[in-house]
PDB file of N, CA and C in Angstrom:
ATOM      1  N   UNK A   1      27.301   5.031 -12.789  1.00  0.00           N
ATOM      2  CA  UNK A   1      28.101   4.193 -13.649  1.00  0.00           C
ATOM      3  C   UNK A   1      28.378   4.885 -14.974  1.00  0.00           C
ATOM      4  N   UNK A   2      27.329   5.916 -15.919  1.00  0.00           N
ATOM      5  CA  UNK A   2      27.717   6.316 -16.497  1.00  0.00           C
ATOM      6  C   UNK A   2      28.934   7.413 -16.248  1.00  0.00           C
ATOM      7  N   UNK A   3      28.937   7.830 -15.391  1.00  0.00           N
ATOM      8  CA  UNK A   3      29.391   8.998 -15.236  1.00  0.00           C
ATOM      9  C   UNK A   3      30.550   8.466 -15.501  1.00  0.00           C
ATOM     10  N   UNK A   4      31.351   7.555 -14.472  1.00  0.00           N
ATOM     11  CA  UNK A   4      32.622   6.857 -14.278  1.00  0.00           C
ATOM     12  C   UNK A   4      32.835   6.543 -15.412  1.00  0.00           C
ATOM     13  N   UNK A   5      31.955   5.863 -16.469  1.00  0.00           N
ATOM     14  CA  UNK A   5      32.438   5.078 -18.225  1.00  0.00           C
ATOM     15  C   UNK A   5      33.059   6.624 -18.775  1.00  0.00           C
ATOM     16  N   UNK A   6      32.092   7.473 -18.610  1.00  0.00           N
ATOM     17  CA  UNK A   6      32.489   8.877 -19.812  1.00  0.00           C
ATOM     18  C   UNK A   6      33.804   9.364 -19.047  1.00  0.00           C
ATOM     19  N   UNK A   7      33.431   9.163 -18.004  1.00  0.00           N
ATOM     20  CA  UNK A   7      35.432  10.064 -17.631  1.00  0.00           C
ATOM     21  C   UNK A   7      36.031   9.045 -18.288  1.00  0.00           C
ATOM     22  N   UNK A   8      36.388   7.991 -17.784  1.00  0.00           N
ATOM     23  CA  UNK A   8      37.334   6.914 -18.526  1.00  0.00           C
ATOM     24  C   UNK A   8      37.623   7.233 -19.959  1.00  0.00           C
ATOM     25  N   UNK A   9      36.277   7.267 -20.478  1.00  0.00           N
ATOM     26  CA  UNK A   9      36.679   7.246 -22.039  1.00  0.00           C
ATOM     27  C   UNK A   9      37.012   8.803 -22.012  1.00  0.00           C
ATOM     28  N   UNK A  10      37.039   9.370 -21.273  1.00  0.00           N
ATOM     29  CA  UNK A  10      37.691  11.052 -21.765  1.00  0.00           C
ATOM     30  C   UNK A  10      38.784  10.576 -21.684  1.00  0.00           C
ATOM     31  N   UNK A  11      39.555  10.078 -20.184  1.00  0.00           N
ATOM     32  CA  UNK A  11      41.064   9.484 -19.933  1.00  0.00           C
ATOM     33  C   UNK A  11      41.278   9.098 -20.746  1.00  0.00           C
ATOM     34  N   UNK A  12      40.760   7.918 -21.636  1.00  0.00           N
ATOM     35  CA  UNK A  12      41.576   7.244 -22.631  1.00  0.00           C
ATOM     36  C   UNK A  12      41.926   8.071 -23.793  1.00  0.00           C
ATOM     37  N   UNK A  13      40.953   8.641 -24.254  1.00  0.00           N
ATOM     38  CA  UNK A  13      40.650   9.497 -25.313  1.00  0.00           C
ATOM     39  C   UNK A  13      42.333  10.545 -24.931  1.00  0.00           C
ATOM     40  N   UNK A  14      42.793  11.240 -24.508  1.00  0.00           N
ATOM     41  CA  UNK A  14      43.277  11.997 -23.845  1.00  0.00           C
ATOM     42  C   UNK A  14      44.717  10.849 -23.504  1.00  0.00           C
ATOM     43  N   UNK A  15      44.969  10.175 -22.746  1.00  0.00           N
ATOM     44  CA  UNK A  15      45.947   9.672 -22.613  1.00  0.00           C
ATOM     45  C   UNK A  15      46.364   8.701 -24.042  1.00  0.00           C
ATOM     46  N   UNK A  16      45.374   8.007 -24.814  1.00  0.00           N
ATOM     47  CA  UNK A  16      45.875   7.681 -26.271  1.00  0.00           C
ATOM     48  C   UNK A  16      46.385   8.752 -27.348  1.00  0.00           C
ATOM     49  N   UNK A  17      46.524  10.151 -26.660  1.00  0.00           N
ATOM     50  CA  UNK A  17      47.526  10.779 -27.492  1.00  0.00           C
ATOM     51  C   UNK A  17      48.737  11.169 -27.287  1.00  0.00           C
ATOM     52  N   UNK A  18      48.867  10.782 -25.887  1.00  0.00           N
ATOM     53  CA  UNK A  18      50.241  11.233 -25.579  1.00  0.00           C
ATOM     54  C   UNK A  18      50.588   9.320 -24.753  1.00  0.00           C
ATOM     55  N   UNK A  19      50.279   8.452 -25.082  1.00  0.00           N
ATOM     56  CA  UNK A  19      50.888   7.124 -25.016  1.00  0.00           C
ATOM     57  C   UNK A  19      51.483   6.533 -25.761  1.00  0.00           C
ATOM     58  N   UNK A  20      52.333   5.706 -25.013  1.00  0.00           N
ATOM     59  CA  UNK A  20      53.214   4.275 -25.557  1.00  0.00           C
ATOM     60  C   UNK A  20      53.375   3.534 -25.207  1.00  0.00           C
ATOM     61  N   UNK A  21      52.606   2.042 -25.874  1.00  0.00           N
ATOM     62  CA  UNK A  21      52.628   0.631 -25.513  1.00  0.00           C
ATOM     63  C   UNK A  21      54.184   0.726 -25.864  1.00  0.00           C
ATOM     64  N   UNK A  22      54.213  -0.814 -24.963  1.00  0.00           N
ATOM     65  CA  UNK A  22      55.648  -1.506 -24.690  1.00  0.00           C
ATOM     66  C   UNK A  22      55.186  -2.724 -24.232  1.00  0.00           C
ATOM     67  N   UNK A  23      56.120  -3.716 -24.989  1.00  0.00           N
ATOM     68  CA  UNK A  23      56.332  -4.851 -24.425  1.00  0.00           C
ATOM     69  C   UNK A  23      56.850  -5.048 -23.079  1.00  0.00           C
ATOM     70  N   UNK A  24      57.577  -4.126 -22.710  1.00  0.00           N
ATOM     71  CA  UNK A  24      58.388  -4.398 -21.198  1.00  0.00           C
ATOM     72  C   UNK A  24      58.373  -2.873 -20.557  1.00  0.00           C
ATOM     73  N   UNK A  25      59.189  -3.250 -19.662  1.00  0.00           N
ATOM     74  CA  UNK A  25      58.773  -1.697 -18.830  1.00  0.00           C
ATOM     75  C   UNK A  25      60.047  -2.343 -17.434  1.00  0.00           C
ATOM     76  N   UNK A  26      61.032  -1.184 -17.809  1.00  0.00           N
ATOM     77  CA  UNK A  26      62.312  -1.603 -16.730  1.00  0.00           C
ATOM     78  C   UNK A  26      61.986  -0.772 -14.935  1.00  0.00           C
ATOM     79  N   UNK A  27      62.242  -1.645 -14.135  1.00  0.00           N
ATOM     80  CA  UNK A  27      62.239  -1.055 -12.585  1.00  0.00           C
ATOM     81  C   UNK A  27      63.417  -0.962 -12.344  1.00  0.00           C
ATOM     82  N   UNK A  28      64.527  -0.345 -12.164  1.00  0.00           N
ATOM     83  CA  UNK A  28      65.980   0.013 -11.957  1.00  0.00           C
ATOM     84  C   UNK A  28      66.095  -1.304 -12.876  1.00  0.00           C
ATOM     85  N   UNK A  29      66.776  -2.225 -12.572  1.00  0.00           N
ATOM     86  CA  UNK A  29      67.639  -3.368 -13.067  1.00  0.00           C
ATOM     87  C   UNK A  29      66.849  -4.856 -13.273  1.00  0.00           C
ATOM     88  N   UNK A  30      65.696  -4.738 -12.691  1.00  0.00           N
ATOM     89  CA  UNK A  30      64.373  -5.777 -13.111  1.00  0.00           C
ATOM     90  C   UNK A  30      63.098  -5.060 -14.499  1.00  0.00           C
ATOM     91  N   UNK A  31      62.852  -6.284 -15.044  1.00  0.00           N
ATOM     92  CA  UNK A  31      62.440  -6.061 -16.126  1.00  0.00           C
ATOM     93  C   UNK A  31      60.855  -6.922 -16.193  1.00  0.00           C
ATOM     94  N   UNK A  32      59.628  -5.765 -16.215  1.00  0.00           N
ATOM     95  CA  UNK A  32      58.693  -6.524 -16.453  1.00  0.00           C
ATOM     96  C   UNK A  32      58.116  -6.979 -17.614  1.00  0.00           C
ATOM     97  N   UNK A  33      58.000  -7.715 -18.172  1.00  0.00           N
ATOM     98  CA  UNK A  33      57.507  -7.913 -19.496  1.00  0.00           C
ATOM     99  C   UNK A  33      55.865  -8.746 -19.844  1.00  0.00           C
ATOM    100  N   UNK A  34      55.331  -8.192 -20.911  1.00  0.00           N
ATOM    101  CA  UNK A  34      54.143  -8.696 -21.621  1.00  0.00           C
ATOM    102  C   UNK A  34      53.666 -10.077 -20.883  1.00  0.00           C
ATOM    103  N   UNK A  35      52.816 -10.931 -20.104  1.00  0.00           N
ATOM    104  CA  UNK A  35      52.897 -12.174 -19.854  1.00  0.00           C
ATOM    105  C   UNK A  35      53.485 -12.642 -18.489  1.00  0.00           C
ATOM    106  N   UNK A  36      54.247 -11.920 -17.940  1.00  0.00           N
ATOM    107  CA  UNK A  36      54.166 -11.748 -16.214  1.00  0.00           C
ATOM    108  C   UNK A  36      53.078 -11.734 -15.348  1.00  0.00           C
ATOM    109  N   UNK A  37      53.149 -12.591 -14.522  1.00  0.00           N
ATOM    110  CA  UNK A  37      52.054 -12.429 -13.420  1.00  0.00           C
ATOM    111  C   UNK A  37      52.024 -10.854 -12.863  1.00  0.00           C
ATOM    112  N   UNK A  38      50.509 -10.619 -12.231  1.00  0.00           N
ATOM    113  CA  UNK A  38      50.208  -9.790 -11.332  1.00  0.00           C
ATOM    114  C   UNK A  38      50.983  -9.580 -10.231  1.00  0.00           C
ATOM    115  N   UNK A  39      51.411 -10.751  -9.501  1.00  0.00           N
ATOM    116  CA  UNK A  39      52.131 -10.356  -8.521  1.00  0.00           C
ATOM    117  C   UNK A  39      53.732 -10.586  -9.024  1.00  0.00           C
ATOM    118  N   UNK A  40      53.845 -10.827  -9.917  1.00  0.00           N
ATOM    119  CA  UNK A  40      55.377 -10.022 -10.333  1.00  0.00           C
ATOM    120  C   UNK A  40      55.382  -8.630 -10.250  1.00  0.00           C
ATOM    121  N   UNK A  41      54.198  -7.981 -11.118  1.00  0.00           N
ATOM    122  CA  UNK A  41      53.656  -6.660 -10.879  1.00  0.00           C
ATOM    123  C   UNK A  41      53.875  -5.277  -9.813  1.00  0.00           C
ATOM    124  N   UNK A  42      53.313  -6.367  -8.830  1.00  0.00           N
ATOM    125  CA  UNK A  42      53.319  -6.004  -7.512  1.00  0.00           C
ATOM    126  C   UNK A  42      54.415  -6.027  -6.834  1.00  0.00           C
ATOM    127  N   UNK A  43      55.507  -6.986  -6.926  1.00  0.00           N
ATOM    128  CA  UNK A  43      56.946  -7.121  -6.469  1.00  0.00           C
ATOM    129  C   UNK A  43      57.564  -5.821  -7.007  1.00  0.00           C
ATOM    130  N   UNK A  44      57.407  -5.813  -8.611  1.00  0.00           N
ATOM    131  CA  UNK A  44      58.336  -5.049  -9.033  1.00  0.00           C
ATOM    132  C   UNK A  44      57.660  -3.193  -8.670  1.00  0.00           C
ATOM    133  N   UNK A  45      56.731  -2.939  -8.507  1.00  0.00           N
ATOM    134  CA  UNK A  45      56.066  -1.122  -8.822  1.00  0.00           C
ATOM    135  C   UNK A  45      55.351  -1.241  -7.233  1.00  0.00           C
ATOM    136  N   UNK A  46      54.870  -2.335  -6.690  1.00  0.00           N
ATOM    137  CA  UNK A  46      54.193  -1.921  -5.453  1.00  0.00           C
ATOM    138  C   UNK A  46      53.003  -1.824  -5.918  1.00  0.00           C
ATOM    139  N   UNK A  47      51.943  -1.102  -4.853  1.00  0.00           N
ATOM    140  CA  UNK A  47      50.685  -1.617  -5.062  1.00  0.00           C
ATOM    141  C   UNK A  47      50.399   0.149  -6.322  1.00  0.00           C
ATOM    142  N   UNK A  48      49.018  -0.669  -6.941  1.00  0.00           N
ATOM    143  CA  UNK A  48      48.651   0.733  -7.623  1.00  0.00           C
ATOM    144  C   UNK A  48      47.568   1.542  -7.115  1.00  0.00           C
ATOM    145  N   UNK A  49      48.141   2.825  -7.269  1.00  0.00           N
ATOM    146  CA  UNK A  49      47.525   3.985  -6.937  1.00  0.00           C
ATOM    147  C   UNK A  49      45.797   3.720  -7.685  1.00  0.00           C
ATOM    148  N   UNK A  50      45.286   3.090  -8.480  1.00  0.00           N
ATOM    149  CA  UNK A  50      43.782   3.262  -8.660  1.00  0.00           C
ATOM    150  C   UNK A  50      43.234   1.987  -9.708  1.00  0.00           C
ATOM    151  N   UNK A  51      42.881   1.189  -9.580  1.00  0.00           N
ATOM    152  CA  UNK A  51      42.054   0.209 -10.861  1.00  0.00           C
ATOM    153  C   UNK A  51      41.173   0.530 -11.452  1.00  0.00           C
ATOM    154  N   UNK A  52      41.098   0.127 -11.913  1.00  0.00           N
ATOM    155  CA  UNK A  52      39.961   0.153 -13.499  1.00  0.00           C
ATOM    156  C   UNK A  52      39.597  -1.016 -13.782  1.00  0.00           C
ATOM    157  N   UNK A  53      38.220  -1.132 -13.963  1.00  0.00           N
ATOM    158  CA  UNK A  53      37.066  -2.761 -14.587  1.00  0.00           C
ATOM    159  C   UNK A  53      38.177  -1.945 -15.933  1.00  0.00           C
ATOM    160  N   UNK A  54      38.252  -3.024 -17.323  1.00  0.00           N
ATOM    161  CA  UNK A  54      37.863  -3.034 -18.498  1.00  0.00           C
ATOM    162  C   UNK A  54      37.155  -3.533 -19.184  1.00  0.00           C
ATOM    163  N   UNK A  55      35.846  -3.181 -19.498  1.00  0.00           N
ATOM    164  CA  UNK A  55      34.489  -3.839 -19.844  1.00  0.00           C
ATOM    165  C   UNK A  55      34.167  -3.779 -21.065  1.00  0.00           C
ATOM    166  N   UNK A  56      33.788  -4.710 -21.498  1.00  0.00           N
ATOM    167  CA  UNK A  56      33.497  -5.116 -23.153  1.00  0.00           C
ATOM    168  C   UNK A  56      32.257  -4.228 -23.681  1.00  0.00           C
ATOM    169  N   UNK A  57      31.669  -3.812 -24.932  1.00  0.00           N
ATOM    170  CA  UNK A  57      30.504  -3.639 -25.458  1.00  0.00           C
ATOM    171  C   UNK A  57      29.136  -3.487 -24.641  1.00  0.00           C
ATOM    172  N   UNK A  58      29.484  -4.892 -24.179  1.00  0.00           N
ATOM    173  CA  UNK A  58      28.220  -5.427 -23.350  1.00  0.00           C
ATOM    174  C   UNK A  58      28.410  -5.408 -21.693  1.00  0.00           C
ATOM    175  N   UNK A  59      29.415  -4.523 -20.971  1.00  0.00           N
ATOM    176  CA  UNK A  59      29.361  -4.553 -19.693  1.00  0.00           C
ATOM    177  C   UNK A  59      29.992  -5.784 -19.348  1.00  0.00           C
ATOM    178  N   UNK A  60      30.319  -6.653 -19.542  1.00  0.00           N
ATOM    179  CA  UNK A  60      31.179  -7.841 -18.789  1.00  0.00           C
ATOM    180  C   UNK A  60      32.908  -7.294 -18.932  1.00  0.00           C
ATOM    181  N   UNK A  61      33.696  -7.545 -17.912  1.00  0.00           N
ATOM    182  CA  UNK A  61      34.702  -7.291 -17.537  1.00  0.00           C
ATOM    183  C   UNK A  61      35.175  -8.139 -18.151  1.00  0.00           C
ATOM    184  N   UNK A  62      36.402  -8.201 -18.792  1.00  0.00           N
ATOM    185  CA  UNK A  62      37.371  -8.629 -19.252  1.00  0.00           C
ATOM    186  C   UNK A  62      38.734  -8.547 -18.933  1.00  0.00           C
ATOM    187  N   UNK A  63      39.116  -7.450 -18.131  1.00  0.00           N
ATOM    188  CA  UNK A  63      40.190  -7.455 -17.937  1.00  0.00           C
ATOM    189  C   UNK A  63      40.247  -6.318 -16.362  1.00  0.00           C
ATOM    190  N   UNK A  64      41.388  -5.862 -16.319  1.00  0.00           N
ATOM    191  CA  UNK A  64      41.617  -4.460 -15.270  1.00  0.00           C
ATOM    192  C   UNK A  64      42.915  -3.742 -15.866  1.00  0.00           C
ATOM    193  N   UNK A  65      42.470  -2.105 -15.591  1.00  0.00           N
ATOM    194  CA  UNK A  65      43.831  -1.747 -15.786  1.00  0.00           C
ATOM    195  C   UNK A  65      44.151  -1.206 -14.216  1.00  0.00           C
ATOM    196  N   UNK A  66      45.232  -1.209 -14.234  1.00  0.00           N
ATOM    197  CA  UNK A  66      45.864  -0.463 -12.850  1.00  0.00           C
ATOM    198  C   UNK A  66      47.076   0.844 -13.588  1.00  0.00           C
ATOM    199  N   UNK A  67      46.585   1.540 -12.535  1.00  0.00           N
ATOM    200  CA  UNK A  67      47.306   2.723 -13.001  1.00  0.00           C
ATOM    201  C   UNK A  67      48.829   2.869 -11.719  1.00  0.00           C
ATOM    202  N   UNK A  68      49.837   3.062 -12.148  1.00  0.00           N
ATOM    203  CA  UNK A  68      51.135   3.262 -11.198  1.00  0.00           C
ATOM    204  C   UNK A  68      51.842   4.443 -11.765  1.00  0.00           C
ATOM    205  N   UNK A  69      51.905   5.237 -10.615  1.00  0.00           N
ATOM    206  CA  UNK A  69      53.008   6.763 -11.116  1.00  0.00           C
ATOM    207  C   UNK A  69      54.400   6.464 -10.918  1.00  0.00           C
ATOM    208  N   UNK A  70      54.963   6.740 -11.773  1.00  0.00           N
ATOM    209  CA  UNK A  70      56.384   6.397 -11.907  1.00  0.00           C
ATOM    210  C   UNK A  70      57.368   8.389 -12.397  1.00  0.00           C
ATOM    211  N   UNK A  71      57.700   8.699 -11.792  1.00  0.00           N
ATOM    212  CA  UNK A  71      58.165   9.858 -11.791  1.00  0.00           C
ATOM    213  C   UNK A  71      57.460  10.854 -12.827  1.00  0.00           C
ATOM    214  N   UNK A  72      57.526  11.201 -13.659  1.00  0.00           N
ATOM    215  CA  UNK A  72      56.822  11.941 -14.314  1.00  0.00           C
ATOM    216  C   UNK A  72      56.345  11.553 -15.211  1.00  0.00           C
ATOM    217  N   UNK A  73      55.759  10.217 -15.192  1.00  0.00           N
ATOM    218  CA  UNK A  73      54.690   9.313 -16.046  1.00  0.00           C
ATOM    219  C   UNK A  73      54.226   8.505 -15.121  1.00  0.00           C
ATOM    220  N   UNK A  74      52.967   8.350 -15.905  1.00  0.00           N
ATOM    221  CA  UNK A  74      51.486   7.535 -15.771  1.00  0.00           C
ATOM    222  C   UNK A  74      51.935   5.737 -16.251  1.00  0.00           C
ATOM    223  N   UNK A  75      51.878   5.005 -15.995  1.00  0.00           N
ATOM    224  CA  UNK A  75      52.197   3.652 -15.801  1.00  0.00           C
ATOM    225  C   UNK A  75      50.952   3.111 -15.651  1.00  0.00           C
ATOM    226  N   UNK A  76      50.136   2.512 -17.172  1.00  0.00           N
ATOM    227  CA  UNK A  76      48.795   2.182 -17.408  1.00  0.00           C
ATOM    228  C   UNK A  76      49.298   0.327 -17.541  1.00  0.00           C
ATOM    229  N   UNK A  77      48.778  -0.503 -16.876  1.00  0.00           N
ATOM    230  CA  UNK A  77      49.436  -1.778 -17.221  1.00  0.00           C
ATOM    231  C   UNK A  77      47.754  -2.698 -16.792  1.00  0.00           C
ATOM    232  N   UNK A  78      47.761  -3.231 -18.298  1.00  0.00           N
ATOM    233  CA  UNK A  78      46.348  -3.770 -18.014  1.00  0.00           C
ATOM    234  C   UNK A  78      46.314  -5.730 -17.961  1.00  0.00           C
ATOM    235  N   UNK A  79      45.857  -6.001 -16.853  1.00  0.00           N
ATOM    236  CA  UNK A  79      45.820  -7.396 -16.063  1.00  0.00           C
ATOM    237  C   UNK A  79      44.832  -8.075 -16.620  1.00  0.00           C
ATOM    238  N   UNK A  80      45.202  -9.433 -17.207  1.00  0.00           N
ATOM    239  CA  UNK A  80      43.767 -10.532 -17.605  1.00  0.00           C
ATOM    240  C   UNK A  80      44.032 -11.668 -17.319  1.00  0.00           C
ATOM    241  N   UNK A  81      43.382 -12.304 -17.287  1.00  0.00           N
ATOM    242  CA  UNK A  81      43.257 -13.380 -16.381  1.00  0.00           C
ATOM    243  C   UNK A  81      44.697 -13.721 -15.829  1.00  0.00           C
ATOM    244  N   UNK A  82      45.200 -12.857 -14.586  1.00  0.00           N
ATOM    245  CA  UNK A  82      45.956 -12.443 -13.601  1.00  0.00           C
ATOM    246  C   UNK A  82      47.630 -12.095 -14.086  1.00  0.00           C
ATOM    247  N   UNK A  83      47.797 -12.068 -15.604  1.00  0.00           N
ATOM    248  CA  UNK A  83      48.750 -11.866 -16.435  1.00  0.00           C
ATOM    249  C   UNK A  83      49.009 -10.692 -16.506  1.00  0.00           C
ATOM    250  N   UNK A  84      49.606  -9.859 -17.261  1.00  0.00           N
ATOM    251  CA  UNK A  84      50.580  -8.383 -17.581  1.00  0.00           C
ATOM    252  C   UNK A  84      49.408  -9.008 -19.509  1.00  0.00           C
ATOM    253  N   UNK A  85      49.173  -8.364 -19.680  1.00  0.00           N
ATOM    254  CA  UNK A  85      48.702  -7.968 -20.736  1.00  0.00           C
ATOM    255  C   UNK A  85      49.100  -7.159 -21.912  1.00  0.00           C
ATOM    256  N   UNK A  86      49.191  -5.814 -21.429  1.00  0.00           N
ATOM    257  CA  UNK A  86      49.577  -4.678 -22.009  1.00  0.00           C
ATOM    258  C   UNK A  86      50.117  -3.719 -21.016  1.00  0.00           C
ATOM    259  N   UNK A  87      51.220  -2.780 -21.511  1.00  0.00           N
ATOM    260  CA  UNK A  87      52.040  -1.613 -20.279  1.00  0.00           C
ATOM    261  C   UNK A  87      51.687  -0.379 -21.607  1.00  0.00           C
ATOM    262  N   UNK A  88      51.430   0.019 -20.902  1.00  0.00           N
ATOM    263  CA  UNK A  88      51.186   1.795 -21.646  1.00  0.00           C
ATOM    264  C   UNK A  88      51.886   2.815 -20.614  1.00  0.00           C
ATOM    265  N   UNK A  89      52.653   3.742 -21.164  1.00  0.00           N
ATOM    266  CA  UNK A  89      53.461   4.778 -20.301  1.00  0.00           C
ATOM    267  C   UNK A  89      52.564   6.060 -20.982  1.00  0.00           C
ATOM    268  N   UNK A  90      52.462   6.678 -19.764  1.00  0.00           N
ATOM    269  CA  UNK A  90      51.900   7.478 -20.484  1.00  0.00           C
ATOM    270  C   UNK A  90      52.101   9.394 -20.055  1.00  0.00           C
ATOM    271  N   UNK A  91      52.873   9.878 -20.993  1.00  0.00           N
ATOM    272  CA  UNK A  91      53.361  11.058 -20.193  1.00  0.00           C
ATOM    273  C   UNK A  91      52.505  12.476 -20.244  1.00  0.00           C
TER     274      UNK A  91
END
């Protein structure tokens, strides 16, 4: 378990310098935005290539991110209680 936390936080560490939150995030001519269900999610990008717990201080989960490749970006979009949360692109 540690092992998996320290990569993550390398990933983040590492992808928070070359990221950008967004409120929305376009699929050809559909538009996902902040506050969308999960399975809007899923309609619009398909399933994701890998999840992620996002775990608080104290080890309790709070959320998930799912990661989706979208041509030559990383598509970080993090799910809470079964909502669109946050979209991070990340190139």
């Amino acid at each position: 378990m540690r092992i998996a936390t320290a990569t993550m936080f390398a990933f983040t560490l590492l992808a928070a310098s070359s990221a950008q939150a967004a409120e929305s995030y376009a699929f050809g001519n559909r538009v996902l935005t902040v506050g969308d269900t999960a399975g809007k999610l899923v309609e619009l990008a398909g399933s994701p290539v890998h999840k992620e717990p996002v775990e608080n201080k104290f080890g309790a989960r709070e959320a998930e991110r799912w990661e989706f490749r979208r041509e030559d970006k990383t598509l970080l979009v993090t799910i809470r209680d079964g909502k669109v949360y946050q979209i991070d692109e990340v190139y």
